[in-house]
N, C-alpha and C. Protein backbone atom coordinates (compact mmCIF):
# COMPACT_ATOMS: atom_id res chain seq x y z
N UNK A 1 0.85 -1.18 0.00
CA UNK A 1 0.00 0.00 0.00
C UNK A 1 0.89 1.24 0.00
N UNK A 2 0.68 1.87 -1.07
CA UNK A 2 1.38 3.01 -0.72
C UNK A 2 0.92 4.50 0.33
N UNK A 3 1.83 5.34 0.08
CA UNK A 3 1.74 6.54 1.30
C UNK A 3 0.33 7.74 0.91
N UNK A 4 -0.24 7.03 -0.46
CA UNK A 4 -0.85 8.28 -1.45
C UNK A 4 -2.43 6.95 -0.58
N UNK A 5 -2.25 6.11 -0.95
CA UNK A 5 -3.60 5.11 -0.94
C UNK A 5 -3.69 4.91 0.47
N UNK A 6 -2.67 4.63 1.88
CA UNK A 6 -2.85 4.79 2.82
C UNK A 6 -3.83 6.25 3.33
N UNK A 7 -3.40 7.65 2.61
CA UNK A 7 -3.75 8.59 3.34
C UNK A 7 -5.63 8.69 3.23
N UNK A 8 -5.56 7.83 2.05
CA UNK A 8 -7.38 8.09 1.41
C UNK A 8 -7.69 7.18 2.46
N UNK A 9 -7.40 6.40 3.24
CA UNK A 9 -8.23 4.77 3.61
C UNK A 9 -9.05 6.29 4.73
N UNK A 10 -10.45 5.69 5.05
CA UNK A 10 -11.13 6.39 5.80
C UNK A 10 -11.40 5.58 7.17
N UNK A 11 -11.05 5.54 8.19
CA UNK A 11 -11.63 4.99 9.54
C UNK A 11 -12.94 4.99 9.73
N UNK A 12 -13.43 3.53 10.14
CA UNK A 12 -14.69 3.96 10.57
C UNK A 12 -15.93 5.19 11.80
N UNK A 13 -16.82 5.22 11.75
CA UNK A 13 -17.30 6.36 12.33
C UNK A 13 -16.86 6.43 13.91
N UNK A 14 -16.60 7.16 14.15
CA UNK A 14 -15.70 7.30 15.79
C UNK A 14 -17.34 7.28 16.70
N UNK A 15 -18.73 7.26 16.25
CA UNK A 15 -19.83 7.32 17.18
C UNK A 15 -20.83 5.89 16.75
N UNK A 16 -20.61 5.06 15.61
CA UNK A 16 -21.54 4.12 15.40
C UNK A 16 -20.69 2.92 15.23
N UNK A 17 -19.12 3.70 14.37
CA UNK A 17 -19.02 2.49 13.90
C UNK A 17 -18.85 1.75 12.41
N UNK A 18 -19.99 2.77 11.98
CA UNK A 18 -20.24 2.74 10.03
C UNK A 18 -19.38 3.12 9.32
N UNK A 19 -19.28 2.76 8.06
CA UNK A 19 -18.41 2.94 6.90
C UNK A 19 -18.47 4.61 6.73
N UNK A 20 -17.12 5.29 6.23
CA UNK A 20 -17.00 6.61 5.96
C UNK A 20 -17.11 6.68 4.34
N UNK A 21 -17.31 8.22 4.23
CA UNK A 21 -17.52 8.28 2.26
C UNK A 21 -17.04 9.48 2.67
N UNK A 22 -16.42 10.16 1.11
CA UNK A 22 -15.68 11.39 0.69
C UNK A 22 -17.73 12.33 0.36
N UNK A 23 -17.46 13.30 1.13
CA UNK A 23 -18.88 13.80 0.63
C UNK A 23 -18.48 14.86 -0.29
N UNK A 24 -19.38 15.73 -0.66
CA UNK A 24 -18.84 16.93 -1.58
C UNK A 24 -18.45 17.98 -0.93
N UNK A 25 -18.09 19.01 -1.24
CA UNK A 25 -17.51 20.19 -0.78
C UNK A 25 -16.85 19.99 0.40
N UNK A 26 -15.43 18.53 0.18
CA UNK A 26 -14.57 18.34 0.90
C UNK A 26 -14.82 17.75 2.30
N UNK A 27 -15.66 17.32 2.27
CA UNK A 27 -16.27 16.84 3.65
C UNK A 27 -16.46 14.89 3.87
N UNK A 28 -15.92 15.01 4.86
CA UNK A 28 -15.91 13.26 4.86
C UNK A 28 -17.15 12.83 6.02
N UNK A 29 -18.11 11.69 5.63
CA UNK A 29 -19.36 11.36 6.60
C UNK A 29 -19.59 9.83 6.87
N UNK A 30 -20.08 9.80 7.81
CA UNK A 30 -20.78 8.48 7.95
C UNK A 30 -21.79 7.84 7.06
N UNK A 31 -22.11 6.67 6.60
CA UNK A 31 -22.80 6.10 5.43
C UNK A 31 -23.86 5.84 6.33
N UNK A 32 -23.80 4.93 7.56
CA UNK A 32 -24.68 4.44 8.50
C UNK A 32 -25.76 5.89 9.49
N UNK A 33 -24.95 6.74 10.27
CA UNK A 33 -25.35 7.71 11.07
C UNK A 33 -26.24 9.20 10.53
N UNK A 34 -24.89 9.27 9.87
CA UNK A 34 -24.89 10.67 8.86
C UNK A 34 -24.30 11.59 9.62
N UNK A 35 -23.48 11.30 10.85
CA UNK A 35 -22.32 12.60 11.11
C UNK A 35 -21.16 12.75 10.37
N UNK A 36 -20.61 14.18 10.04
CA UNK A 36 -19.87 14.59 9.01
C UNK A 36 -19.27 15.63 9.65
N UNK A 37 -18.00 15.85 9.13
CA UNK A 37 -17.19 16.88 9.35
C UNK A 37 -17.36 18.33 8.61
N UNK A 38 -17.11 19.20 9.09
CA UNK A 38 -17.06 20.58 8.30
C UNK A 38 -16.35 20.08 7.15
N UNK A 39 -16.27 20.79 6.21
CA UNK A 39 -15.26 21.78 5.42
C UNK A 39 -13.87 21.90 5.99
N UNK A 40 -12.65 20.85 5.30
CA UNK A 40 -11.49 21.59 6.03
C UNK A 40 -10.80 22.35 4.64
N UNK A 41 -11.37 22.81 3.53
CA UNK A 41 -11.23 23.40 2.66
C UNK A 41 -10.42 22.63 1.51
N UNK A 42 -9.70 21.41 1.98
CA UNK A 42 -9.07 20.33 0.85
C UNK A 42 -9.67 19.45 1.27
N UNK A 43 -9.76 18.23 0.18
CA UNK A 43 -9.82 16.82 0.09
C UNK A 43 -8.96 16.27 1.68
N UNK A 44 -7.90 16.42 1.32
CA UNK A 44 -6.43 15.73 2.61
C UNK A 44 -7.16 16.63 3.71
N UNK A 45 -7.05 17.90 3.63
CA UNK A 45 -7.49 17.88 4.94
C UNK A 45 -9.13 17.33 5.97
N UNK A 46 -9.76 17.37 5.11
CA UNK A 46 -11.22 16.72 5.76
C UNK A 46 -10.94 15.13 5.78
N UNK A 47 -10.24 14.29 5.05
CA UNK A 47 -9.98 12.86 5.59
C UNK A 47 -8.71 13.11 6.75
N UNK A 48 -7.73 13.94 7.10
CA UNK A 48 -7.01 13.77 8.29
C UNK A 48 -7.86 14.15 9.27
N UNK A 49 -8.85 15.38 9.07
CA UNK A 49 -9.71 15.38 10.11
C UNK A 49 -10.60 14.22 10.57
N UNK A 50 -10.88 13.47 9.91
CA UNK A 50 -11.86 12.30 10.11
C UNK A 50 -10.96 10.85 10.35
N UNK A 51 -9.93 11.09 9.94
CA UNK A 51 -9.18 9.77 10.75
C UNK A 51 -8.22 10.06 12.21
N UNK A 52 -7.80 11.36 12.23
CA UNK A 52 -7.57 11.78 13.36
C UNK A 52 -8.36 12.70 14.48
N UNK A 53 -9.37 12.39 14.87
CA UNK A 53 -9.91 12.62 15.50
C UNK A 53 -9.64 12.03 16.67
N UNK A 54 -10.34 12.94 18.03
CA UNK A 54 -10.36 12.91 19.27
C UNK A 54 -10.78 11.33 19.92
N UNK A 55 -10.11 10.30 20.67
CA UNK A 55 -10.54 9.29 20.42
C UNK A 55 -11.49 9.27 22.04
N UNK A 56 -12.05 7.96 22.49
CA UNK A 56 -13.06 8.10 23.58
C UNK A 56 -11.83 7.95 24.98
N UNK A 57 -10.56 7.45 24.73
CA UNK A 57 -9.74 7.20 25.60
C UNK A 57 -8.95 8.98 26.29
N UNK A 58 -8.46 9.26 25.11
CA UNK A 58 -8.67 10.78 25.24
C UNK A 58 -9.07 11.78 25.92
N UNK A 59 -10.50 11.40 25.50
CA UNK A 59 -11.87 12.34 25.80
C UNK A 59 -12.13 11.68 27.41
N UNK A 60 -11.97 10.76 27.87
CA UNK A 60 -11.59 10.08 29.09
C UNK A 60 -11.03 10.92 29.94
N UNK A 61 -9.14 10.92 29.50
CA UNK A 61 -8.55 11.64 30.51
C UNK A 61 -8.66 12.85 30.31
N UNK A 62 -8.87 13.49 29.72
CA UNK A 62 -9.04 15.17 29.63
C UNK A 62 -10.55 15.45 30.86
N UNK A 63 -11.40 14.34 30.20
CA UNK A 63 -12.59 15.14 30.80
C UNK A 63 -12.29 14.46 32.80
N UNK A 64 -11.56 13.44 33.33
CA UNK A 64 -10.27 13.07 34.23
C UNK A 64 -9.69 14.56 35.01
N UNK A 65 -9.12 15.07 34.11
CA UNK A 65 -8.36 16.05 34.27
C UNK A 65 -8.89 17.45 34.80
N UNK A 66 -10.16 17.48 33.73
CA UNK A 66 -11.21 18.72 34.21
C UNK A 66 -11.94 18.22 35.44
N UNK A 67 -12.51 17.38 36.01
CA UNK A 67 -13.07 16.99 37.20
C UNK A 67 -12.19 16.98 38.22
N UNK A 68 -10.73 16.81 37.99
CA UNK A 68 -9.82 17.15 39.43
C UNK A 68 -9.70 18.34 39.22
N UNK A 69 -9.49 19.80 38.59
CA UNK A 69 -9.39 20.40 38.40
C UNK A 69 -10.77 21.47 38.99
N UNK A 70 -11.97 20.76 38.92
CA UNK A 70 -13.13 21.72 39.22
C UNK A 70 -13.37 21.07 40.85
N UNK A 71 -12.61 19.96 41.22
CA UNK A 71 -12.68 19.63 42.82
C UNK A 71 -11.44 20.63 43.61
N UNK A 72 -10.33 20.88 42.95
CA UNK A 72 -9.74 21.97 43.51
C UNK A 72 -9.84 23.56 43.83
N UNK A 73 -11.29 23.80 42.70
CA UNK A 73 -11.63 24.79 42.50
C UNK A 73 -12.76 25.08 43.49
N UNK A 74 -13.21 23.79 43.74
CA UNK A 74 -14.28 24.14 44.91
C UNK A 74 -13.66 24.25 46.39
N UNK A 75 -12.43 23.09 46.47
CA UNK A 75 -11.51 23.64 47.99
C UNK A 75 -11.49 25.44 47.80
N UNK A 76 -11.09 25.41 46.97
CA UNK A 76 -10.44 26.80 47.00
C UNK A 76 -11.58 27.94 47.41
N UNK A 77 -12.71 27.91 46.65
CA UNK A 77 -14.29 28.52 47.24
C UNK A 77 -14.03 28.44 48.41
N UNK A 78 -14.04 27.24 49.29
CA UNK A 78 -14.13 27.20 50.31
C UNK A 78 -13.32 27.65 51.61
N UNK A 79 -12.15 28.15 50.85
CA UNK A 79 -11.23 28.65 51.88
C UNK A 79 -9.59 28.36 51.50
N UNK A 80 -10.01 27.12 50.95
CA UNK A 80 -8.54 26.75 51.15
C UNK A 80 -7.74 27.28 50.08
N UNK A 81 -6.61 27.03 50.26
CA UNK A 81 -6.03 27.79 49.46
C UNK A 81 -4.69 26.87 48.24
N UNK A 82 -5.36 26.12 48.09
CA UNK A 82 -4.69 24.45 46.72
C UNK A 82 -4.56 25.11 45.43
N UNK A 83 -4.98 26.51 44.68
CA UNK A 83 -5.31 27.09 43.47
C UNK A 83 -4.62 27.96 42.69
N UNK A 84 -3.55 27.47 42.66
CA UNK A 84 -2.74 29.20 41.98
C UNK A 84 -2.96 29.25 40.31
N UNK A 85 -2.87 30.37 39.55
CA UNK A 85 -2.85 30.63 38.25
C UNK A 85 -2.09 29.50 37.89
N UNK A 86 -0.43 29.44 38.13
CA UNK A 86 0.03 28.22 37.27
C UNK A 86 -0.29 26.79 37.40
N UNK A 87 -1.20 26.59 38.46
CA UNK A 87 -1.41 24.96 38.20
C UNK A 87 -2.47 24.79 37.52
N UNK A 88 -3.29 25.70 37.29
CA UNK A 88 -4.89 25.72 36.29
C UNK A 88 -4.04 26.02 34.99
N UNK A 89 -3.29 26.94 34.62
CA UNK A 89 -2.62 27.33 33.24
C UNK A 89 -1.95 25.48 33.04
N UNK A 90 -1.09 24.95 33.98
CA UNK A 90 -0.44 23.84 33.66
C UNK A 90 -1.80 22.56 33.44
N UNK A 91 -2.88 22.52 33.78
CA UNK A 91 -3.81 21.59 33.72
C UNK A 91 -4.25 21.81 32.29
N UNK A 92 -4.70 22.91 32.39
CA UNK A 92 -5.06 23.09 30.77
C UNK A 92 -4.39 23.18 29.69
N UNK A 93 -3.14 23.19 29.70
CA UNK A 93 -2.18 22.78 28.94
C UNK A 93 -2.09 21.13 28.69
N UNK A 94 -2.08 20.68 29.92
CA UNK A 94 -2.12 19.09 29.74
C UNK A 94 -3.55 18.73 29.20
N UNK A 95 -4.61 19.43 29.79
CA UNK A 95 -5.78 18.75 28.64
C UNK A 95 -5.85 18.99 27.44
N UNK A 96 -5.54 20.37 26.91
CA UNK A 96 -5.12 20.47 25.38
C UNK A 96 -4.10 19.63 24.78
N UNK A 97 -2.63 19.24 25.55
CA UNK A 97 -2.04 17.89 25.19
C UNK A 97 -3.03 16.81 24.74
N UNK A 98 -3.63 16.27 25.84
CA UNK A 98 -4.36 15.32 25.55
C UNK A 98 -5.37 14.86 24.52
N UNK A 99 -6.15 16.29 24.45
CA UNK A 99 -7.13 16.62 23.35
C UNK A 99 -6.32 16.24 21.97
N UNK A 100 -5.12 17.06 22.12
CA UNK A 100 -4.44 16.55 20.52
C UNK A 100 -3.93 15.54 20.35
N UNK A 101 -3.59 15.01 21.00
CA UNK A 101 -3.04 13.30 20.95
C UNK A 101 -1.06 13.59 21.30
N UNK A 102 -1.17 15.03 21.91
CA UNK A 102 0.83 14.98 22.09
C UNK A 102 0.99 13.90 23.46
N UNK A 103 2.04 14.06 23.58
CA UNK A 103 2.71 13.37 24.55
C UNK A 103 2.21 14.04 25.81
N UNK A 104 1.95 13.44 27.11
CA UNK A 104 1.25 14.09 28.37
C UNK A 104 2.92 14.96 28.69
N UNK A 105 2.36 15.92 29.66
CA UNK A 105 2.80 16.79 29.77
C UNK A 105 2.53 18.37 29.09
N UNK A 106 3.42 19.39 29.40
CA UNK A 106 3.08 20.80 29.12
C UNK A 106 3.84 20.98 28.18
N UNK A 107 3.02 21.24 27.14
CA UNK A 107 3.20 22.08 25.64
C UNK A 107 3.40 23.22 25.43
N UNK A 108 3.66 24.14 24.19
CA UNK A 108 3.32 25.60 23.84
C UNK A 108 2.06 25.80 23.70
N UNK A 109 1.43 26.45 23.66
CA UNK A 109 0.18 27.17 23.33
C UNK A 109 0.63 27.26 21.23
């Protein structure tokens, strides 16, 4: 298989399951559901959007990440004092890691 026929292969639907199709005006969809991606204005880019997408493991620890994050936020309501700017700036850095699929840890913006 080459690097040109690898990039077309489409993953199945990240919510059912179903076979993907190239739709028109650059947009790649589900055959089974009918969820579809925007417009990423090319062909390549609306199939990388649709094979790289956000996976449920992911979407796991991020949404992980935001629930310790909103339990520190309520100590902190309460008095205590667990909350500074850089550990919320460093959390959300690591959930945007996560969201994109980088390596855990703190990224650039």
């Amino acid at each position: 298989m080459t690097k040109e026929s690898k990039r077309e292969e489409l993953k199945p639907c990240p919510f059912c399951g179903g076979d993907a199709k190239e739709l028109s005006m650059n947009r790649v969809g589900c055959k089974s559901c009918g969820i579809r991606t925007v417009s990423r204005g090319t062909r390549w880019r609306s199939i990388d959007a649709w094979n790289n997408r956000t996976t449920n493991e992911s979407m796991a620890k991020a949404l992980e990440e935001i629930e310790n994050q909103f339990e520190l936020l309520q100590l902190s309501r309460q008095g205590y004092d667990t909350v500074s700017k850089e550990t919320i700036e460093a959390s959300l850095y690591k959930i945007k890691s996560i969201l994109l699929g980088e390596s855990e840890g703190v990224s650039d913006v």
